[in-house]
Protein backbone atom coordinates (compact mmCIF):
# COMPACT_ATOMS: atom_id res chain seq x y z
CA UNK A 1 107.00 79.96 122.03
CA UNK A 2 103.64 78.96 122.32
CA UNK A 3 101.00 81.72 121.50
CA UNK A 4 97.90 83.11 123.13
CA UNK A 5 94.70 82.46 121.91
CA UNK A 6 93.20 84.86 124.07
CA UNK A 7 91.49 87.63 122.00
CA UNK A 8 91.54 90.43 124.77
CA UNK A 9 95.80 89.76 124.53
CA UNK A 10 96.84 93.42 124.20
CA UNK A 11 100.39 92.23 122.24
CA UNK A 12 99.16 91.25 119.06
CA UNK A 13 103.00 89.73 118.94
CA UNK A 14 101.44 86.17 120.92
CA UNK A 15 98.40 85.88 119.65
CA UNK A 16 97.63 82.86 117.75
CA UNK A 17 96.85 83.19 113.52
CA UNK A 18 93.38 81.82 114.56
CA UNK A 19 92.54 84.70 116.45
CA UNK A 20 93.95 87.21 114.42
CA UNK A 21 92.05 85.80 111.24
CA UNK A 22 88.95 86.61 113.72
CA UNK A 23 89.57 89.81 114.36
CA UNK A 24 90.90 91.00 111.34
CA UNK A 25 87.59 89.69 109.41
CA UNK A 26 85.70 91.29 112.47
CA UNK A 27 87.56 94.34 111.07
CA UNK A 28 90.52 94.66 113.68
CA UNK A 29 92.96 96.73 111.40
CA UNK A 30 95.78 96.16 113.55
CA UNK A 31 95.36 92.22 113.64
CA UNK A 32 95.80 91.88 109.57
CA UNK A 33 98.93 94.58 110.24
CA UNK A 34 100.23 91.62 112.50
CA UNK A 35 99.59 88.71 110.33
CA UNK A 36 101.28 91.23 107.51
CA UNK A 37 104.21 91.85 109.96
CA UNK A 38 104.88 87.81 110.43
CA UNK A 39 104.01 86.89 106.70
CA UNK A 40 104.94 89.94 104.30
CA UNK A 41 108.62 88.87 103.90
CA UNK A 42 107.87 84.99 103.20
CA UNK A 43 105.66 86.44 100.38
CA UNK A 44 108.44 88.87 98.98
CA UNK A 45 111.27 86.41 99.53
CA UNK A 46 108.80 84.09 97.60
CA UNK A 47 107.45 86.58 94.71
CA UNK A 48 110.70 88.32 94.01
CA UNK A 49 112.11 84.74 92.74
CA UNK A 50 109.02 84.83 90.45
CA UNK A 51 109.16 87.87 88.68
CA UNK A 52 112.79 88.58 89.28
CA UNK A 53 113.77 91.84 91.45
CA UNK A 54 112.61 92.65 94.47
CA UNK A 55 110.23 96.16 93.97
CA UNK A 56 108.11 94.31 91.24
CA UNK A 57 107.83 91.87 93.95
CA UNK A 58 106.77 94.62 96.49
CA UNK A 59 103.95 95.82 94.50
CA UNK A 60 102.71 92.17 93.62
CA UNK A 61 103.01 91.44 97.47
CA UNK A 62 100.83 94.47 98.25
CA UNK A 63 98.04 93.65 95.66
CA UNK A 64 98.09 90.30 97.30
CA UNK A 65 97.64 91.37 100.77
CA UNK A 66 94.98 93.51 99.40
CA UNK A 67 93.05 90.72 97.81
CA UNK A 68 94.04 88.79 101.54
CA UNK A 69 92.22 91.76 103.46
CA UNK A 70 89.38 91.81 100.99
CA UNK A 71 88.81 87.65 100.98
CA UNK A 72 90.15 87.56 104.83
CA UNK A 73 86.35 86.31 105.77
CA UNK A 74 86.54 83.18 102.93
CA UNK A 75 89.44 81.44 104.45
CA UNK A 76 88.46 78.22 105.99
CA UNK A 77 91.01 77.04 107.87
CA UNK A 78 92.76 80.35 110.05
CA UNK A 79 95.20 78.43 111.44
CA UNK A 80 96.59 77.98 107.79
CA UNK A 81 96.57 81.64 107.14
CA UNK A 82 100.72 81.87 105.89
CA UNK A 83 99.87 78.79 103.11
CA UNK A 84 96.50 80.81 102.26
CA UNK A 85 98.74 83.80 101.96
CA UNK A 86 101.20 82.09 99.40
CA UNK A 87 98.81 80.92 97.76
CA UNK A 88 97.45 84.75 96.53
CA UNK A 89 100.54 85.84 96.37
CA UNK A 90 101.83 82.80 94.14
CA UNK A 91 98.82 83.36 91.76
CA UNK A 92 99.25 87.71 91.76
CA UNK A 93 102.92 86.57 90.80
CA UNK A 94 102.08 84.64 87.89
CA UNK A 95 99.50 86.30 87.02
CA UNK A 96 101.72 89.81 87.14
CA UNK A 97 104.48 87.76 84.69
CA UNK A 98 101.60 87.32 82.48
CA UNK A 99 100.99 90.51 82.24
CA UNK A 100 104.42 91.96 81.81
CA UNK A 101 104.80 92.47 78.28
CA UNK A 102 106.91 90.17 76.12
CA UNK A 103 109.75 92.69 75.59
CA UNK A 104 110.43 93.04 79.28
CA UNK A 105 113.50 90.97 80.21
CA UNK A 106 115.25 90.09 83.35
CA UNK A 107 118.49 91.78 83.29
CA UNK A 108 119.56 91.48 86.57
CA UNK A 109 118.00 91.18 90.12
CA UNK A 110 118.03 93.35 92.78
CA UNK A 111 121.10 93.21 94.92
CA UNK A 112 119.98 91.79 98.43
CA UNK A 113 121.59 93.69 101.25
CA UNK A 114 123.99 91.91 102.99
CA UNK A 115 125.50 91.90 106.70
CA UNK A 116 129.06 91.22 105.72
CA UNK A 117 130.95 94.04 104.01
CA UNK A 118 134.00 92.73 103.15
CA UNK A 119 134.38 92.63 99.41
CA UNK A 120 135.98 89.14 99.59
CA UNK A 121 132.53 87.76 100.87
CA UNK A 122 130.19 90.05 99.47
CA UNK A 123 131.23 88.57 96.02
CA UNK A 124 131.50 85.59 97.23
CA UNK A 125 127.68 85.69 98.12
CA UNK A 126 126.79 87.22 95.20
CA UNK A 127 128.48 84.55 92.98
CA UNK A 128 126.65 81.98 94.70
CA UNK A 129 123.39 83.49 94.35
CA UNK A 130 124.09 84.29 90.83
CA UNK A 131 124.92 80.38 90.66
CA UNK A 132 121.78 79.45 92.37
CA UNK A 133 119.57 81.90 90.16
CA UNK A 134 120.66 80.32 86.75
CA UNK A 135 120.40 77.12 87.97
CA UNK A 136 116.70 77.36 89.28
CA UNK A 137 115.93 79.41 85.87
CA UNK A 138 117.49 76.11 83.75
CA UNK A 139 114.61 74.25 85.99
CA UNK A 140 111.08 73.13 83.82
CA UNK A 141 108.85 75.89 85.31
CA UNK A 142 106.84 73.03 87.41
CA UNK A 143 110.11 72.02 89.29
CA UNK A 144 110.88 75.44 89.56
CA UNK A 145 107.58 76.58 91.19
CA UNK A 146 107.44 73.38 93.01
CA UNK A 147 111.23 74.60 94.76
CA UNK A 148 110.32 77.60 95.22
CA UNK A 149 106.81 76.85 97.22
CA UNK A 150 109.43 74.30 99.44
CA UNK A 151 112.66 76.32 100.19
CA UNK A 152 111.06 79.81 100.19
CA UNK A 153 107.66 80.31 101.30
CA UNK A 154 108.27 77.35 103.16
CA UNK A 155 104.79 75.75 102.27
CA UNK A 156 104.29 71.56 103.18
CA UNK A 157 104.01 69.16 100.06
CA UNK A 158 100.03 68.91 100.58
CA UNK A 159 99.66 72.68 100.69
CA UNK A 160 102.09 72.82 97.37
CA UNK A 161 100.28 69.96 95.74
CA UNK A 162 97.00 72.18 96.30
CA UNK A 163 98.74 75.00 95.08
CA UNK A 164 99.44 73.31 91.61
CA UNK A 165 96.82 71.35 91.60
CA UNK A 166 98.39 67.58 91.82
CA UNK A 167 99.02 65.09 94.46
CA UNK A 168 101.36 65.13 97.36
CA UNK A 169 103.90 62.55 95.04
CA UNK A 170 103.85 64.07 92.23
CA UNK A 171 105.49 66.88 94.58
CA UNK A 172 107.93 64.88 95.81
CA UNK A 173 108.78 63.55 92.96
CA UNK A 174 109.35 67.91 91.24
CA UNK A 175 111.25 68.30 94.62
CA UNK A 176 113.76 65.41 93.86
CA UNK A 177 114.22 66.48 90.62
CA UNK A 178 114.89 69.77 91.24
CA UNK A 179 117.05 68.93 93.94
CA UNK A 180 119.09 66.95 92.06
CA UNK A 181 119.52 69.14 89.23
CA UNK A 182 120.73 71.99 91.41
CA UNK A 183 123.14 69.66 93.41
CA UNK A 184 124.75 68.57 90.11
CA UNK A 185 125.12 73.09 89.39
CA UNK A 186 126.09 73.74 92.08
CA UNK A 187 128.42 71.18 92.49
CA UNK A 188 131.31 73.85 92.50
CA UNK A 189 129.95 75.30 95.37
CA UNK A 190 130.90 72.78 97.83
């Protein structure tokens, strides 16, 4: 569906990132609430890999839209507000593991909530994702990050390779790695 980019559009719902990046830096409240609305989730899906459950993630996500509504008028490009977006909440995510105090461990993430309730597939599922989880956390943390960036916040390989801060191969060449190590895990799963 192809989205307004008329500013006087009274559903916020079809109006182009462009124009809500305008208004929200002209101080529209309710256009950052949009751009939260279509983004937040990407971000949490994204951070609560990083730091491992899902309200850690929720408080890192709001810090980083904070910083977003607070920066909202330094972004160059507004069309590439969702990368710009991963990008603070990538850094609030590492930055937040940093800060978690060496003791802290990872026992377990939070269960995601799931259509099916048949027992059969829930633990199904939650074998799978258990699978998938130890086999991104045996990943070198570049590969890792490099996955993540991909699969869940869905960013291209130039916006990851500005992200960490290398070239567009060099991401292709995490990517395959990862890939292939996770294929070879998950190989059971087929």
């Amino acid at each position: 569906m192809a989205r307004s980019t008329d500013p006087r559009s009274g559903d916020l719902t079809v109006v182009s990132d462009r124009v809500l990046v305008h208004r929200s830096v002209d101080g529209d409240s309710s256009a950052f609430r949009e751009i939260v609305r279509r983004y937040a989730g990407s971000m949490r899906a994204y951070v609560s890999r990083i730091v491992g459950s899902l309200s850690e993630a929720d408080d890192v996500v709001q810090n980083a839209l904070v910083t977003a509504w607070r920066q909202l008028d330094s972004l160059r490009d507004p069309d590439a507000v969702k990368s710009w977006l991963m990008r603070i909440a990538s850094r609030e995510a590492f930055a937040f593991i940093r800060r978690r105090p060496t003791d802290a461990t990872l026992t377990g993430y939070d269960a995601p909530h799931t259509e099916s309730t048949q027992p059969e597939q829930i633990a199904i599922r939650n074998a799978q994702l258990a699978a998938l989880s130890k086999a991104l956390d045996s990943l070198p943390e570049d590969q890792r990050r490099c996955w993540l960036l991909r699969q869940v916040a869905e960013l291209s390989y130039t916006e990851i390779a500005e992200e960490m801060e290398t070239s567009p191969s060099t991401v292709r060449g995490l990517l395959s790695r990862a890939r292939s190590s996770i294929t070879i895990q998950m190989g059971g799963w087929r």
